[in-house]
PDB file of N, CA and C in Angstrom:
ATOM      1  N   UNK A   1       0.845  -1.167   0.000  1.00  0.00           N
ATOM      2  CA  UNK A   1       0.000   0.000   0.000  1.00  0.00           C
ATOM      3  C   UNK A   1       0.890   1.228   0.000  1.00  0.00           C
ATOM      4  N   UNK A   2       0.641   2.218  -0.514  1.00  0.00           N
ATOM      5  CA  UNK A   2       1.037   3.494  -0.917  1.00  0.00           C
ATOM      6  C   UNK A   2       0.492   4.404  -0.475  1.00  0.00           C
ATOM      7  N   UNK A   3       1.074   5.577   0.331  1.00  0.00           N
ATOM      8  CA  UNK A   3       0.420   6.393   0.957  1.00  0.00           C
ATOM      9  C   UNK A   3       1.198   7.912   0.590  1.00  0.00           C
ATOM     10  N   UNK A   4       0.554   8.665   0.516  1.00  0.00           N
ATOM     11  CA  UNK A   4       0.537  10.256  -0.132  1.00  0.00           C
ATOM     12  C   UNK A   4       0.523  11.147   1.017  1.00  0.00           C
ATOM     13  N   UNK A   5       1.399  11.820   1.744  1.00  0.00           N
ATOM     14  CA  UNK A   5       0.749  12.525   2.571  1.00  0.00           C
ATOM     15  C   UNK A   5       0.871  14.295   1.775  1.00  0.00           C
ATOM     16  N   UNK A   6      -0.214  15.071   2.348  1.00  0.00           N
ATOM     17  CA  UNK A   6       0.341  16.293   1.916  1.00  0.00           C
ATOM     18  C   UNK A   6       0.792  17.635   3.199  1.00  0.00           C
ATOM     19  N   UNK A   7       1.231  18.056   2.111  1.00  0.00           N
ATOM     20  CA  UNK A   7       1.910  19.814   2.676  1.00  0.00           C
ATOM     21  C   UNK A   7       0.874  20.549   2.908  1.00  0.00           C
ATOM     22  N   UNK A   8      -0.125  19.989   2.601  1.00  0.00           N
ATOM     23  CA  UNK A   8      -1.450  21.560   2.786  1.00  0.00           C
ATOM     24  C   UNK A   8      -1.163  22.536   1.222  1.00  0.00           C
ATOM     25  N   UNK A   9      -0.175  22.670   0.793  1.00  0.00           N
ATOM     26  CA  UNK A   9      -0.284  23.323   0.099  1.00  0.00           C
ATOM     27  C   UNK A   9      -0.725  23.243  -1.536  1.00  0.00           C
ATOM     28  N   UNK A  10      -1.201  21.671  -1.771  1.00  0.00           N
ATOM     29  CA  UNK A  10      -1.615  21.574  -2.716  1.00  0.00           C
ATOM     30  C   UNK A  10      -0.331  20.134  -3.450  1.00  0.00           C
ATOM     31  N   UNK A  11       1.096  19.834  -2.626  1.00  0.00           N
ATOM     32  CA  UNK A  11       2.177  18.711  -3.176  1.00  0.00           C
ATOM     33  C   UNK A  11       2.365  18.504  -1.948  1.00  0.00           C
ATOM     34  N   UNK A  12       3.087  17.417  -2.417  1.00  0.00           N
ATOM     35  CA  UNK A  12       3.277  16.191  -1.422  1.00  0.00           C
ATOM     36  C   UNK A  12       4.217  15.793  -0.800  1.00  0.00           C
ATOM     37  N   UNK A  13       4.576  15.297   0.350  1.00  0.00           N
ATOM     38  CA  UNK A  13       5.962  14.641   1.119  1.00  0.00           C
ATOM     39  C   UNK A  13       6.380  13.505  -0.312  1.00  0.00           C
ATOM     40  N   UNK A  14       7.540  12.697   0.162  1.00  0.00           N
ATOM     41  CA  UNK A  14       7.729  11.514  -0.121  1.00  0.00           C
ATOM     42  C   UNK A  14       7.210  10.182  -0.161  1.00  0.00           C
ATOM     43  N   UNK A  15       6.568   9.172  -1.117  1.00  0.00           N
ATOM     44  CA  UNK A  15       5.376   8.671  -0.550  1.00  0.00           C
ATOM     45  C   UNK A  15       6.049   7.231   0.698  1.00  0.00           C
ATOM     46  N   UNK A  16       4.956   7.128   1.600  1.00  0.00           N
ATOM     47  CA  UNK A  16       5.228   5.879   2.638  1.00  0.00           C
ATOM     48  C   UNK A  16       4.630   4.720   2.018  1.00  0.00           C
ATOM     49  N   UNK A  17       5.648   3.828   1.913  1.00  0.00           N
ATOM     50  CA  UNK A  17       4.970   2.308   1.460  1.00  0.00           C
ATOM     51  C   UNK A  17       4.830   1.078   2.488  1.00  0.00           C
ATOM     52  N   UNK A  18       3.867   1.113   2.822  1.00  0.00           N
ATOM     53  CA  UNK A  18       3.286  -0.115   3.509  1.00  0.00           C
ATOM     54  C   UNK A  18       3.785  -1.703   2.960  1.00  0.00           C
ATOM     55  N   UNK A  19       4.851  -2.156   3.201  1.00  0.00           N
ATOM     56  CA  UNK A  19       4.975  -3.498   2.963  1.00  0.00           C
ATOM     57  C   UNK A  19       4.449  -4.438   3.477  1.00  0.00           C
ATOM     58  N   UNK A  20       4.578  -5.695   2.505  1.00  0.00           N
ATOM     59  CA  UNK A  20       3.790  -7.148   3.480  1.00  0.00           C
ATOM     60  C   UNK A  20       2.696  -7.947   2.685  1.00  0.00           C
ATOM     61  N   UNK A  21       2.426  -8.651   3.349  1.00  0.00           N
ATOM     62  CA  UNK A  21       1.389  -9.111   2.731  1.00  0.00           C
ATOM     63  C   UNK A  21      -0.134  -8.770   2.842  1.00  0.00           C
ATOM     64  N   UNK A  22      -0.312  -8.022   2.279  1.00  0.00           N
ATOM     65  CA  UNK A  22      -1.757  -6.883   2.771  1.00  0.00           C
ATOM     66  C   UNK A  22      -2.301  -6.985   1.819  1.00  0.00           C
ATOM     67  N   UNK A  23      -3.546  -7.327   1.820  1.00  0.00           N
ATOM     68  CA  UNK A  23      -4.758  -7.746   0.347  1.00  0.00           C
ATOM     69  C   UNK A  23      -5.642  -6.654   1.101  1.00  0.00           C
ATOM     70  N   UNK A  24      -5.845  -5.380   0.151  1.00  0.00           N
ATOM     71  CA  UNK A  24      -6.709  -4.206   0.860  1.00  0.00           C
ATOM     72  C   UNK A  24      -8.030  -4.651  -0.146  1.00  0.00           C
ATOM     73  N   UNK A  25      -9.227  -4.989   1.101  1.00  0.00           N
ATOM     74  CA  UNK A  25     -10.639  -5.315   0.680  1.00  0.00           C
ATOM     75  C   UNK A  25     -11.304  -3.385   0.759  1.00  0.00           C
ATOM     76  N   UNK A  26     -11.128  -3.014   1.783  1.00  0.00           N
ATOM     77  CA  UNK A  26     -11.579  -2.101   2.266  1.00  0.00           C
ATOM     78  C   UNK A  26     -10.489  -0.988   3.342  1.00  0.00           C
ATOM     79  N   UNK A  27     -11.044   0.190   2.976  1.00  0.00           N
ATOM     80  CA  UNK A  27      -9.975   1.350   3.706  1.00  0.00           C
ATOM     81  C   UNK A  27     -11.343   2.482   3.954  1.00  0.00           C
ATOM     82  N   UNK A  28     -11.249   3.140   4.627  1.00  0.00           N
ATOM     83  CA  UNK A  28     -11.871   4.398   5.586  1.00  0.00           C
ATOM     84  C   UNK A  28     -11.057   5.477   6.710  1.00  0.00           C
ATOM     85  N   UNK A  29     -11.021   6.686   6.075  1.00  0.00           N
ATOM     86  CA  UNK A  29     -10.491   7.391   6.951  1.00  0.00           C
ATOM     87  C   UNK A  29     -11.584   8.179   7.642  1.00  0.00           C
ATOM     88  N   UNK A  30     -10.725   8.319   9.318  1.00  0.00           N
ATOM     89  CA  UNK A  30     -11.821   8.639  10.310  1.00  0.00           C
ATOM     90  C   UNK A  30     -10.852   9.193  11.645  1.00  0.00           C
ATOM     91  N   UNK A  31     -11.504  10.007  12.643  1.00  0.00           N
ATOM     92  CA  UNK A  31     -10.316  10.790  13.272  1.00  0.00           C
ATOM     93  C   UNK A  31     -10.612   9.312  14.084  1.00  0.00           C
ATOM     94  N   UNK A  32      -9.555   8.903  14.971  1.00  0.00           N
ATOM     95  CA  UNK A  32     -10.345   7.553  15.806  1.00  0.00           C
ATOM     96  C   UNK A  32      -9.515   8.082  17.092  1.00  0.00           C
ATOM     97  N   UNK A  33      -8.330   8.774  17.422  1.00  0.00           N
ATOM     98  CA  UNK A  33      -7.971   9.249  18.394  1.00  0.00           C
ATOM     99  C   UNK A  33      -8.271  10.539  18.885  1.00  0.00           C
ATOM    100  N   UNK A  34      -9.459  11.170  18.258  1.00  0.00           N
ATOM    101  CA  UNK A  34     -10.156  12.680  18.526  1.00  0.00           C
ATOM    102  C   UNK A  34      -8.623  13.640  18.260  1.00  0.00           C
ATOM    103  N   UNK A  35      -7.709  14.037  17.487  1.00  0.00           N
ATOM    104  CA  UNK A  35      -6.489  14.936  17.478  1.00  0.00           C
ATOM    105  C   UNK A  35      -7.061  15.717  16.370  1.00  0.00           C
ATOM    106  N   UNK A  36      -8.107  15.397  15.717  1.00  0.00           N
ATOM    107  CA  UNK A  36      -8.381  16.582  14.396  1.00  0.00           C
ATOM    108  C   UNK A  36      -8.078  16.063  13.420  1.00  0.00           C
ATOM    109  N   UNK A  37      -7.534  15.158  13.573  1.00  0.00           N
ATOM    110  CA  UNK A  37      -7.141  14.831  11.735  1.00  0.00           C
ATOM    111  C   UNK A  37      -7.040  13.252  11.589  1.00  0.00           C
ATOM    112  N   UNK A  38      -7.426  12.580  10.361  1.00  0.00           N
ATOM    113  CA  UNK A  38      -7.853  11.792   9.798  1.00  0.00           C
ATOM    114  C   UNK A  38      -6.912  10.759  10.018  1.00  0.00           C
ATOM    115  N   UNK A  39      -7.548   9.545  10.040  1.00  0.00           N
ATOM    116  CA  UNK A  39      -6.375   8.269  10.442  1.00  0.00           C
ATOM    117  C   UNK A  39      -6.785   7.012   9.269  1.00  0.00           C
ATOM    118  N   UNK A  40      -6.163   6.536   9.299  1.00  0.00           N
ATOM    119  CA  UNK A  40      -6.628   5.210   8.047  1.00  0.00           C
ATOM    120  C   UNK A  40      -6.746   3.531   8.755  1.00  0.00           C
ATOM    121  N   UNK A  41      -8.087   3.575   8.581  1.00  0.00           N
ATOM    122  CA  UNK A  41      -8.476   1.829   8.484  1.00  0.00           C
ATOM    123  C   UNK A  41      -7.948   0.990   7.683  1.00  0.00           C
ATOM    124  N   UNK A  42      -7.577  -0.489   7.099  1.00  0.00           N
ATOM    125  CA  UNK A  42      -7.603  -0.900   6.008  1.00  0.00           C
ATOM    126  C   UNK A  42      -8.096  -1.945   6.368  1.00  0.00           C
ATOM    127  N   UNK A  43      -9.408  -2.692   6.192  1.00  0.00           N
ATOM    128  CA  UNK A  43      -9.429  -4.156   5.787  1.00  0.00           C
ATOM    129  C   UNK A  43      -8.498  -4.729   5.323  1.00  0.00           C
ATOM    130  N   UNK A  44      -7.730  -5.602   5.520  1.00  0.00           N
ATOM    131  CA  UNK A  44      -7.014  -6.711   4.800  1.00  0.00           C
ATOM    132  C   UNK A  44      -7.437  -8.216   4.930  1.00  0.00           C
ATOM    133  N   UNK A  45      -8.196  -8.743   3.637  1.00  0.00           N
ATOM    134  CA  UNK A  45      -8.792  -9.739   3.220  1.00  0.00           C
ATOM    135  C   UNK A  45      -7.823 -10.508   3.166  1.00  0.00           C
ATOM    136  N   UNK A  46      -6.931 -10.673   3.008  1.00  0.00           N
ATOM    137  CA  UNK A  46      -5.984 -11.826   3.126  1.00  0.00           C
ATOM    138  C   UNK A  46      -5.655 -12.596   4.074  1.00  0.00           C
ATOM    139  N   UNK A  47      -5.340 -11.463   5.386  1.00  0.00           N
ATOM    140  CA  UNK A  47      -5.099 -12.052   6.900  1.00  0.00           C
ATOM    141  C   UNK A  47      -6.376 -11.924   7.587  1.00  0.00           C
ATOM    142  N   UNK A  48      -7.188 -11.423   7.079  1.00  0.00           N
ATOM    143  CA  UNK A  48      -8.580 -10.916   8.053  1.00  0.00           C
ATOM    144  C   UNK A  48      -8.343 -10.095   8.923  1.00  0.00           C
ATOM    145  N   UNK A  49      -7.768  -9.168   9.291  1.00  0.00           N
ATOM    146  CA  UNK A  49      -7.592  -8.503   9.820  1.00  0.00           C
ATOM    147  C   UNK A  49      -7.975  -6.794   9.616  1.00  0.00           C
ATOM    148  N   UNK A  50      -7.805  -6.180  10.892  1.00  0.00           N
ATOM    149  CA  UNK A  50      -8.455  -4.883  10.307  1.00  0.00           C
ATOM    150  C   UNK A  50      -6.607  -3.967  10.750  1.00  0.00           C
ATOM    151  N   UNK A  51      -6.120  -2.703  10.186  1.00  0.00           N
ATOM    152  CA  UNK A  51      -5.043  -2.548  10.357  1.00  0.00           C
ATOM    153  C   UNK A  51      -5.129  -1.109  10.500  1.00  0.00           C
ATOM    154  N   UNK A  52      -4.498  -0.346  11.201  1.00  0.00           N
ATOM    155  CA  UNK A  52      -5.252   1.336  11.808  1.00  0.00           C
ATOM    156  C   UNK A  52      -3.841   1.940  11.597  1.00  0.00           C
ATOM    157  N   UNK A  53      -3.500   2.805  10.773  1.00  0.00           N
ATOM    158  CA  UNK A  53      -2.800   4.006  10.712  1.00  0.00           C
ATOM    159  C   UNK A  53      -2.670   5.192  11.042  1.00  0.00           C
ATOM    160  N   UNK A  54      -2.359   5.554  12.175  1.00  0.00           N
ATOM    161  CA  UNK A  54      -2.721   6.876  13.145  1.00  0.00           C
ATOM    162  C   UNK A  54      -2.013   8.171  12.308  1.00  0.00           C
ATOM    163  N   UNK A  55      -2.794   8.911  12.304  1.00  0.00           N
ATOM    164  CA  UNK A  55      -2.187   9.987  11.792  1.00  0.00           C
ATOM    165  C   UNK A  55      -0.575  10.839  12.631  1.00  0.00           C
ATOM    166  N   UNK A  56       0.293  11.503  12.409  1.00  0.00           N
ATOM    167  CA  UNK A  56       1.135  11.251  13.405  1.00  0.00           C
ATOM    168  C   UNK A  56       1.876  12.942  12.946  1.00  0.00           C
ATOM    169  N   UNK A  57       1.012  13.599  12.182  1.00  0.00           N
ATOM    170  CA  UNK A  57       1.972  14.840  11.679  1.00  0.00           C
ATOM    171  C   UNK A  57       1.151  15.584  12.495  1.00  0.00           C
TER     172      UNK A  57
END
């Protein structure tokens, strides 16, 4: 998985790549630690598992 973060200003950091074995069924971003800003779910159908990416900037 490949992830984009931005500057606010319209371009982007460097992208973060999620390695592994990750079969993405489903993804949803949602604040889940109340800080204001958006965090990422991913279903992964492969392991069954659900996998949470905290926002961290």
């Amino acid at each position: 998985m490949l992830v984009l973060l931005g500057n606010g200003d319209g371009t982007f950091l460097d992208d973060e790549r999620f390695r592994g074995r990750l079969y993405v069924t489903g993804l949803a971003t949602v604040d889940l630690d109340g800080d204001g800003m958006l965090d990422v779910v991913v279903a992964d159908g492969l392991n069954h598992e659900i996998v949470v990416l905290l926002n961290q900037w």
